[in-house]
N, C-alpha and C. Protein backbone atom coordinates (compact mmCIF):
# COMPACT_ATOMS: atom_id res chain seq x y z
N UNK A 1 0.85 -1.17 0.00
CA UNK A 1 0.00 0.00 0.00
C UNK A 1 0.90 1.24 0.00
N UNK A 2 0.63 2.28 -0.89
CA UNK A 2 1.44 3.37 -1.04
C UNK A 2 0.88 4.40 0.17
N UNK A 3 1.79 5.26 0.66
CA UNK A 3 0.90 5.87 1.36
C UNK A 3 -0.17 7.29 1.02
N UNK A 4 -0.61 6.90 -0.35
CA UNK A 4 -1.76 7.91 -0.61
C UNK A 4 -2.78 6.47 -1.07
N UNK A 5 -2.78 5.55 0.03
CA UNK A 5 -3.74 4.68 -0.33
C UNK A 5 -3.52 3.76 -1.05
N UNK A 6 -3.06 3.93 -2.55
CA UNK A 6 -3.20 2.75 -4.08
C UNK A 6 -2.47 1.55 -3.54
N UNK A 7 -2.82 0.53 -4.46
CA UNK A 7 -2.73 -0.87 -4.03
C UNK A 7 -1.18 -1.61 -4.73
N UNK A 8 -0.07 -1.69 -4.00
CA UNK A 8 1.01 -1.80 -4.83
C UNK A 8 1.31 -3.59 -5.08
N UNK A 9 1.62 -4.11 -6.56
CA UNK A 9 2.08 -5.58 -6.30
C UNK A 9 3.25 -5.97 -5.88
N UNK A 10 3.83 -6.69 -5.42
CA UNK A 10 5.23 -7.27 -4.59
C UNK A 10 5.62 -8.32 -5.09
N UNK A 11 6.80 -8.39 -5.91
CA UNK A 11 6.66 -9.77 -6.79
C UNK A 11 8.72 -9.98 -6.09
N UNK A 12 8.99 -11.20 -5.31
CA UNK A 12 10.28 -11.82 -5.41
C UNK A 12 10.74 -12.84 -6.17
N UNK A 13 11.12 -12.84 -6.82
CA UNK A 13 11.79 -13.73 -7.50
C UNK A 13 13.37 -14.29 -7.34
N UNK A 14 12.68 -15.41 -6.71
CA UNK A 14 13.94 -16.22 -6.24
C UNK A 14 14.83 -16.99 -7.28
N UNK A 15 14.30 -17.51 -8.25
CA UNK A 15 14.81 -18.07 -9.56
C UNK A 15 13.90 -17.95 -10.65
N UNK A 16 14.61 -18.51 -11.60
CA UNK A 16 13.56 -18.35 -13.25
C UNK A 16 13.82 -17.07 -13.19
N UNK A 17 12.24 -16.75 -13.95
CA UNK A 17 12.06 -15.13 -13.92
C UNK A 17 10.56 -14.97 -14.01
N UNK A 18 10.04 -13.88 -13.75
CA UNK A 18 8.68 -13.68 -13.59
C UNK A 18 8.46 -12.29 -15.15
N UNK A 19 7.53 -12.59 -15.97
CA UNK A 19 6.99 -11.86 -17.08
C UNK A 19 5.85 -10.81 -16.62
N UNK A 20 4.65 -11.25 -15.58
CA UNK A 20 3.86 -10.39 -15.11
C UNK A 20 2.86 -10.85 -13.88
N UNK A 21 1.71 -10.35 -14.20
CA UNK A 21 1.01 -10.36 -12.62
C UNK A 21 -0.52 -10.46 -13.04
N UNK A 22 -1.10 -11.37 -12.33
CA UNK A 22 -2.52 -11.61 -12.68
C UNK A 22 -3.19 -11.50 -11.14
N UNK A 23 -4.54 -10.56 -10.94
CA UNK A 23 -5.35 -10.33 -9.94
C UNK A 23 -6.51 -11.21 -10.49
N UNK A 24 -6.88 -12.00 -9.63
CA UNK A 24 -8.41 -12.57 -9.45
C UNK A 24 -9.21 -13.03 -8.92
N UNK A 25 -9.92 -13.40 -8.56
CA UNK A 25 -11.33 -13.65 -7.76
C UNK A 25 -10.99 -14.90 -7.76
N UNK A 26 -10.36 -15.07 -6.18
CA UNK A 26 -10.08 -16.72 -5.92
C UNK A 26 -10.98 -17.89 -5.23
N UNK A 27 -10.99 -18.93 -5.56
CA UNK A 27 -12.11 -19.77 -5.19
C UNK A 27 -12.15 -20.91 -6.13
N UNK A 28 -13.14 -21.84 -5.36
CA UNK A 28 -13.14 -23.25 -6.15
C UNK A 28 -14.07 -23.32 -7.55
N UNK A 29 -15.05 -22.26 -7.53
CA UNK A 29 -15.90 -22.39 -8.59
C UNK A 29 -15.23 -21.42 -10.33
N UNK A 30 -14.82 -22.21 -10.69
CA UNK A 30 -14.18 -21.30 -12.21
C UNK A 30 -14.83 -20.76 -12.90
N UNK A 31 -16.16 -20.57 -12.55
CA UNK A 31 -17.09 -19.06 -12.93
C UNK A 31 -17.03 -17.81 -12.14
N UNK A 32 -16.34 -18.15 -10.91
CA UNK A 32 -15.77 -16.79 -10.14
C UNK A 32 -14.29 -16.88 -10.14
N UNK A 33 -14.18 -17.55 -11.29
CA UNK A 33 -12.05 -16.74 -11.50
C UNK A 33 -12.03 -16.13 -12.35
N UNK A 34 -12.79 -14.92 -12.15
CA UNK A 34 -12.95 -13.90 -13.37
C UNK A 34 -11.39 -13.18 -13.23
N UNK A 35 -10.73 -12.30 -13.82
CA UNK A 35 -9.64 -11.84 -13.72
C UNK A 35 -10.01 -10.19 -13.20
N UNK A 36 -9.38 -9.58 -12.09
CA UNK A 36 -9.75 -8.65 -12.20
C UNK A 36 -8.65 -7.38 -11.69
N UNK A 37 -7.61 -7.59 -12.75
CA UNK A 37 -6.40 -6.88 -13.25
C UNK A 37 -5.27 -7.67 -13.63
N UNK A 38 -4.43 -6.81 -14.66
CA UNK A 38 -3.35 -7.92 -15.18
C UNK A 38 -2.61 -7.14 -15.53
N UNK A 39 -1.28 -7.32 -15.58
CA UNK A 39 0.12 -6.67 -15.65
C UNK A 39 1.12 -7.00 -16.50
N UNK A 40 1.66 -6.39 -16.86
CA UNK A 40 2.59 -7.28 -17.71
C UNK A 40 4.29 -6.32 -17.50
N UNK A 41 5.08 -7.17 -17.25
CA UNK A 41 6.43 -6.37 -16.95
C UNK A 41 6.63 -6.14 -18.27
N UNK A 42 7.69 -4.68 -19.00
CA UNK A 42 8.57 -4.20 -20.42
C UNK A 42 9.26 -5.36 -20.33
N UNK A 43 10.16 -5.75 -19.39
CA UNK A 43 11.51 -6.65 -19.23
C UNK A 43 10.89 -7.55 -18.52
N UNK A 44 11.68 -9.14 -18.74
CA UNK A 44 11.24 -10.41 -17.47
C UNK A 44 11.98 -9.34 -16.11
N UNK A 45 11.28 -10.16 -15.04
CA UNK A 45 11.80 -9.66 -13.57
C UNK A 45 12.54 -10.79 -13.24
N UNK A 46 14.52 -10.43 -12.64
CA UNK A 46 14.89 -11.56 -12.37
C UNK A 46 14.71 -11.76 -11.17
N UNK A 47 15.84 -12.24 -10.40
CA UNK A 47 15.93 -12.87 -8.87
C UNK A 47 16.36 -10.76 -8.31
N UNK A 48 15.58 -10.71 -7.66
CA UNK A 48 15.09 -9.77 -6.98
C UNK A 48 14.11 -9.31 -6.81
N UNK A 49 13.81 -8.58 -5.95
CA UNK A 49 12.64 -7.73 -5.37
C UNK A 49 12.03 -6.78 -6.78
N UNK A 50 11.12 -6.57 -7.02
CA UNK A 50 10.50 -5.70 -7.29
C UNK A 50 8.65 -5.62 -7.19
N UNK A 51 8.53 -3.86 -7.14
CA UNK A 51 7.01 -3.24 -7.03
C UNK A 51 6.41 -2.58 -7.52
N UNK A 52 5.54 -2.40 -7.80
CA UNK A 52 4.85 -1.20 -8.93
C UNK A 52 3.31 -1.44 -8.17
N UNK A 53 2.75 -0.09 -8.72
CA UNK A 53 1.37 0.43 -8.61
C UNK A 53 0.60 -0.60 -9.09
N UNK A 54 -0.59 -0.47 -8.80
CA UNK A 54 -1.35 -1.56 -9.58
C UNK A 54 -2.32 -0.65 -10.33
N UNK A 55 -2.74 0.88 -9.64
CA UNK A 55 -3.64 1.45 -10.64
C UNK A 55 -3.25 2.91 -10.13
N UNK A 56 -2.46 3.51 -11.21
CA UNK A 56 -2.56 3.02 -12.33
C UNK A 56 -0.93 2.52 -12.46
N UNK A 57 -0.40 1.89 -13.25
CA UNK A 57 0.65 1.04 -12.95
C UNK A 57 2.07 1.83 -13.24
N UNK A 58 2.84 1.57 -12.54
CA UNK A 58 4.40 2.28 -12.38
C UNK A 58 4.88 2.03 -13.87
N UNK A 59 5.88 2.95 -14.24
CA UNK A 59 6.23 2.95 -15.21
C UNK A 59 7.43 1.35 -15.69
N UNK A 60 7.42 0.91 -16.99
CA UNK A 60 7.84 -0.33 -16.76
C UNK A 60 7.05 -1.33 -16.76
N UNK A 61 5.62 -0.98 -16.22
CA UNK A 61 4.64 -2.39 -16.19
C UNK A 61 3.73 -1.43 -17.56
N UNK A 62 2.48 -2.47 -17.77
CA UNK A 62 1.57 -2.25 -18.68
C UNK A 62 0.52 -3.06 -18.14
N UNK A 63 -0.96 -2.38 -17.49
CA UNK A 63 -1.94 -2.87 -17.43
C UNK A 63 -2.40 -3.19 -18.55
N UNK A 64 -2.73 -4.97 -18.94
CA UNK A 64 -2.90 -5.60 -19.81
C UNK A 64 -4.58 -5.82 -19.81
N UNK A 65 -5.06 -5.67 -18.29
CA UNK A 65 -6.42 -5.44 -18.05
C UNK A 65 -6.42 -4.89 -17.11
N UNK A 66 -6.84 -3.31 -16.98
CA UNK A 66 -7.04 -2.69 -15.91
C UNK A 66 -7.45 -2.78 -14.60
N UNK A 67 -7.05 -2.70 -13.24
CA UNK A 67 -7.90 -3.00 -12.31
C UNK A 67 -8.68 -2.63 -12.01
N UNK A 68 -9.62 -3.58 -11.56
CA UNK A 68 -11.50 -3.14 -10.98
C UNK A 68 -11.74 -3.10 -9.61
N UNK A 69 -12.98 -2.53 -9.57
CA UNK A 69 -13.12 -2.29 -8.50
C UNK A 69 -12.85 -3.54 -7.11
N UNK A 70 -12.52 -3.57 -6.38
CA UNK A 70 -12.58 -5.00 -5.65
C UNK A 70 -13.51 -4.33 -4.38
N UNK A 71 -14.36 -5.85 -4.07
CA UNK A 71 -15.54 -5.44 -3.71
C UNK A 71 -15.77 -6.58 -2.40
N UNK A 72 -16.25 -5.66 -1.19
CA UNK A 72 -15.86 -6.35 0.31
C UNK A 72 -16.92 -8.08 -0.12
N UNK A 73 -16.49 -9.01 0.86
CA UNK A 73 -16.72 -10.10 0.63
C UNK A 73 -16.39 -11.16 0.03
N UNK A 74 -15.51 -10.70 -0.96
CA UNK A 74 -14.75 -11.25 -2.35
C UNK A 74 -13.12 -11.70 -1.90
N UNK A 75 -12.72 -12.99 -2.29
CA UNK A 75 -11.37 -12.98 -2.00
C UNK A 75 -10.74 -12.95 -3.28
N UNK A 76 -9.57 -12.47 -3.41
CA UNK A 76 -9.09 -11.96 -4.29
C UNK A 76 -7.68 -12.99 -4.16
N UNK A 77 -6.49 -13.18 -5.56
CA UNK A 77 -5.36 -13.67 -5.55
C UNK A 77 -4.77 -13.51 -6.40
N UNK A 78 -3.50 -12.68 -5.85
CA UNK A 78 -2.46 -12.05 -6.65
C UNK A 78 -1.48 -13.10 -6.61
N UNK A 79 -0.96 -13.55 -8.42
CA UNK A 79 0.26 -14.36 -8.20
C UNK A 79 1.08 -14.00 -9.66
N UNK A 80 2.27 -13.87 -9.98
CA UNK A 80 3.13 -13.41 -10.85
C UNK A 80 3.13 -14.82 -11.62
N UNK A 81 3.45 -14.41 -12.99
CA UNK A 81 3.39 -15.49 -14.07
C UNK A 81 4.72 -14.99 -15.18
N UNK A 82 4.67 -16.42 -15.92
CA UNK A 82 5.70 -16.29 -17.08
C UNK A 82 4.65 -16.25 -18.17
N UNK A 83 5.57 -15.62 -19.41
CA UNK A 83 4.42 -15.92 -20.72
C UNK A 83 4.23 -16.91 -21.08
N UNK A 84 5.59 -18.00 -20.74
CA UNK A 84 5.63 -19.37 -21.52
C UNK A 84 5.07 -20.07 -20.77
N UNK A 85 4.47 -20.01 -19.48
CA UNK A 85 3.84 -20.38 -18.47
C UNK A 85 5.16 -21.91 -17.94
N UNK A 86 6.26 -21.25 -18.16
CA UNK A 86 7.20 -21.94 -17.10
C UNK A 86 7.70 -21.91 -16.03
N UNK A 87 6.71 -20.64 -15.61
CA UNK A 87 7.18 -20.54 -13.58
C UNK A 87 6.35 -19.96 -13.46
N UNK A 88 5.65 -20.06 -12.26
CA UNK A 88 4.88 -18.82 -11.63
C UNK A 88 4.94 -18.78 -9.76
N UNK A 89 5.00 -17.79 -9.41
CA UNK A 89 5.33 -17.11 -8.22
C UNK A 89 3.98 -17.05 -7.43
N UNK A 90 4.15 -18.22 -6.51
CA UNK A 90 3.66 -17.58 -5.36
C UNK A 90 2.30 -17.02 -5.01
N UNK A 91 0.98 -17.16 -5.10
CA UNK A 91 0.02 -16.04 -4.89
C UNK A 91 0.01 -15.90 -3.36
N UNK A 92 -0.64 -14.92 -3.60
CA UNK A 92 -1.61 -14.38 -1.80
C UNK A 92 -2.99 -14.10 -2.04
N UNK A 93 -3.24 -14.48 -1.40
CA UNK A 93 -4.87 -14.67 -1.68
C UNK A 93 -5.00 -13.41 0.02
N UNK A 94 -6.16 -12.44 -0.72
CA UNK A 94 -6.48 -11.11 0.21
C UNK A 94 -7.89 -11.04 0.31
N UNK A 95 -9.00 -10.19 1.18
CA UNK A 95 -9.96 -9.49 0.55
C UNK A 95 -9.86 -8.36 1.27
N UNK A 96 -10.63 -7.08 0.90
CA UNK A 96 -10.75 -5.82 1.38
C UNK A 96 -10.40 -5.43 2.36
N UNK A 97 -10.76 -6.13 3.56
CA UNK A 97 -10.58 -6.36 4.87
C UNK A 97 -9.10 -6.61 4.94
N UNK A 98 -8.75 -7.56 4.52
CA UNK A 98 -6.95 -7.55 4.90
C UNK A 98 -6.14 -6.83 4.22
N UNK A 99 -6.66 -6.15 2.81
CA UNK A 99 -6.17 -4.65 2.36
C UNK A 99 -5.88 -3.24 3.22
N UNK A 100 -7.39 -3.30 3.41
CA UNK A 100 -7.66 -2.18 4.85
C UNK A 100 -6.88 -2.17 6.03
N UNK A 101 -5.93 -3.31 6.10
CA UNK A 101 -5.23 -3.60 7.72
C UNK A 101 -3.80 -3.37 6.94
N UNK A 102 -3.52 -2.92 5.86
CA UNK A 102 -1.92 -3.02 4.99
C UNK A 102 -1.48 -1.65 5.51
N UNK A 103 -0.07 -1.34 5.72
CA UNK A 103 0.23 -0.07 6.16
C UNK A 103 1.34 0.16 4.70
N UNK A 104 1.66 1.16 4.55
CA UNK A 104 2.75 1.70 3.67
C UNK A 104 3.94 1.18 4.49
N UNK A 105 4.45 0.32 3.42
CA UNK A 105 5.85 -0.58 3.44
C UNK A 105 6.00 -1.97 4.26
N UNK A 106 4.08 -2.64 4.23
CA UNK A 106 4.06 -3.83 4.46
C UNK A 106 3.79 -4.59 3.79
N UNK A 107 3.92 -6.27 3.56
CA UNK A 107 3.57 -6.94 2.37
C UNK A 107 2.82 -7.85 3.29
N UNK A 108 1.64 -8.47 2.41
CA UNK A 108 1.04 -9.45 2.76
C UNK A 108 1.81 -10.62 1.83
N UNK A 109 1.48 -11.87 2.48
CA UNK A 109 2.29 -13.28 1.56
C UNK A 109 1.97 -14.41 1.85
N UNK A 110 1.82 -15.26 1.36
CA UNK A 110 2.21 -16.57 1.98
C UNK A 110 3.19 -17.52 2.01
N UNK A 111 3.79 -17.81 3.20
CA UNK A 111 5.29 -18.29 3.61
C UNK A 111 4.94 -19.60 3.17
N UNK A 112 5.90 -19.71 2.71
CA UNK A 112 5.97 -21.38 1.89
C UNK A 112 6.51 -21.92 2.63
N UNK A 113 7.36 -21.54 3.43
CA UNK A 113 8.37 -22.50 4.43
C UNK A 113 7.77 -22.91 5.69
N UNK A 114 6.69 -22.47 5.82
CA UNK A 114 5.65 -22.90 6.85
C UNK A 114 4.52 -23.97 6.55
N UNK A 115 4.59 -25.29 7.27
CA UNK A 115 3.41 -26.45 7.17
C UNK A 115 2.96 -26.41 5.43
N UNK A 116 1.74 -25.68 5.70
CA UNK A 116 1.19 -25.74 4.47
C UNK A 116 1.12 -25.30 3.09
N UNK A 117 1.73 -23.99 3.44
CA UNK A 117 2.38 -22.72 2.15
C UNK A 117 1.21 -21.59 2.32
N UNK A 118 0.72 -22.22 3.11
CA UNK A 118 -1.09 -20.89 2.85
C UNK A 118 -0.75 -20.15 4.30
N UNK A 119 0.25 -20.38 5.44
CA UNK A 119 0.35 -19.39 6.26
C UNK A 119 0.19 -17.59 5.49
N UNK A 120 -1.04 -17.04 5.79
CA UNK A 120 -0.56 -15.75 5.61
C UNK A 120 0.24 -14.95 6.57
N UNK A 121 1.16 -13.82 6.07
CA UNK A 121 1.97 -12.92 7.07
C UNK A 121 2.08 -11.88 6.14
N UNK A 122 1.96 -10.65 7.18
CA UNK A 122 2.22 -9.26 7.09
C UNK A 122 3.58 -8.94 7.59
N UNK A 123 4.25 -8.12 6.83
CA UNK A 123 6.03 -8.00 7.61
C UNK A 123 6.09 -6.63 7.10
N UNK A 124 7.14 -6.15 7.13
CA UNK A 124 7.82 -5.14 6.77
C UNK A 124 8.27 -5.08 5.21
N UNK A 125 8.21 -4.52 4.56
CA UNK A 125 9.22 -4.73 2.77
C UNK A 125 10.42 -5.94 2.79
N UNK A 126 10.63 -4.73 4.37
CA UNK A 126 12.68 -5.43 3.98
C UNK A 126 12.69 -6.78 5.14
N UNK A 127 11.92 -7.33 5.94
CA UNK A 127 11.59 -8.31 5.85
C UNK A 127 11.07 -9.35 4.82
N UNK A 128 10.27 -9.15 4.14
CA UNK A 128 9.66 -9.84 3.04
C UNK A 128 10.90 -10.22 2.22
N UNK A 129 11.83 -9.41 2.03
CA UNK A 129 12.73 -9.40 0.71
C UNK A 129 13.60 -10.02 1.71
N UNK A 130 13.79 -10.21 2.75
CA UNK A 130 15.02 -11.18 3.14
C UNK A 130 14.43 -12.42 3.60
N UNK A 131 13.15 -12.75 3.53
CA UNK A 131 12.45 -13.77 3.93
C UNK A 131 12.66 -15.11 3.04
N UNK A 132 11.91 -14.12 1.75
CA UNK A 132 10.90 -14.54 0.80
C UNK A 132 11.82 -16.16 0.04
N UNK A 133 13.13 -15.69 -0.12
CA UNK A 133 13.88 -16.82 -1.01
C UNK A 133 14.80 -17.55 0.04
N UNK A 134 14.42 -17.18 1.40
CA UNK A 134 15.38 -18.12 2.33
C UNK A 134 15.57 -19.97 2.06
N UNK A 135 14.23 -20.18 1.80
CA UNK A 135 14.20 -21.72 2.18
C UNK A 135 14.21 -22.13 0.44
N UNK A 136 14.34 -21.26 -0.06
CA UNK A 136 14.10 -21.81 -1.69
C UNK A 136 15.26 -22.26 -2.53
């Protein structure tokens, strides 16, 4: 979260490389995995940190489908993708409510190195970025 509010994505990349970023309406029924924003990096993203705006998007990215409104009740899941669909990163699955609790220069995630991979955690940036590729 930037601190004039907007909703920023957090993508680490521990290996491979990541091409872009897909938002959507997460859940078991695939008539509610509608997409609802999509990103696309100029350059692949390698093994490092990087962030950008989601609306409207930092320079460097290209909203490929603009983001919509996201709407309380709804869970939502952000996860970074390749074009060739040979890696993809990680989602976090959010809704409004755990948006609303984000401060400027915290990331939401889910720690893979924990039991199940679906632990969610809130940290700091520079936590996240020294976390994120520990166990990988």
């Amino acid at each position: 979260m930037t601190a004039d509010g907007r909703l920023v994505g957090v993508v680490m990349v521990c290996g491979h490389h990541t091409d872009g970023a897909t938002l959507h309406v997460d859940g078991d029924d695939a008539g509610r995995r509608a997409t609802v924003g999509s990103w696309t990096a100029d350059r692949p993203l390698t093994r490092g940190l990087t962030t950008w705006t989601l609306d409207p998007p930092t320079a460097g990215w290209t909203a490929t489908e603009p983001l919509a409104p996201l709407t309380a009740g709804t869970t939502y899941r952000l996860y970074g993708w390749t074009k060739d669909n040979s890696w993809s990163a990680s989602g976090v699955s959010f809704t409004t409510a755990d948006r609303d609790r984000l401060a400027p220069g915290t990331v939401r995630y889910h720690d893979v190195s924990e039991g199940d991979g679906e632990t969610a955690l809130t940290v700091s940036l520079a936590e996240f970025e020294a976390r994120a590729c520990k166990d990988l």
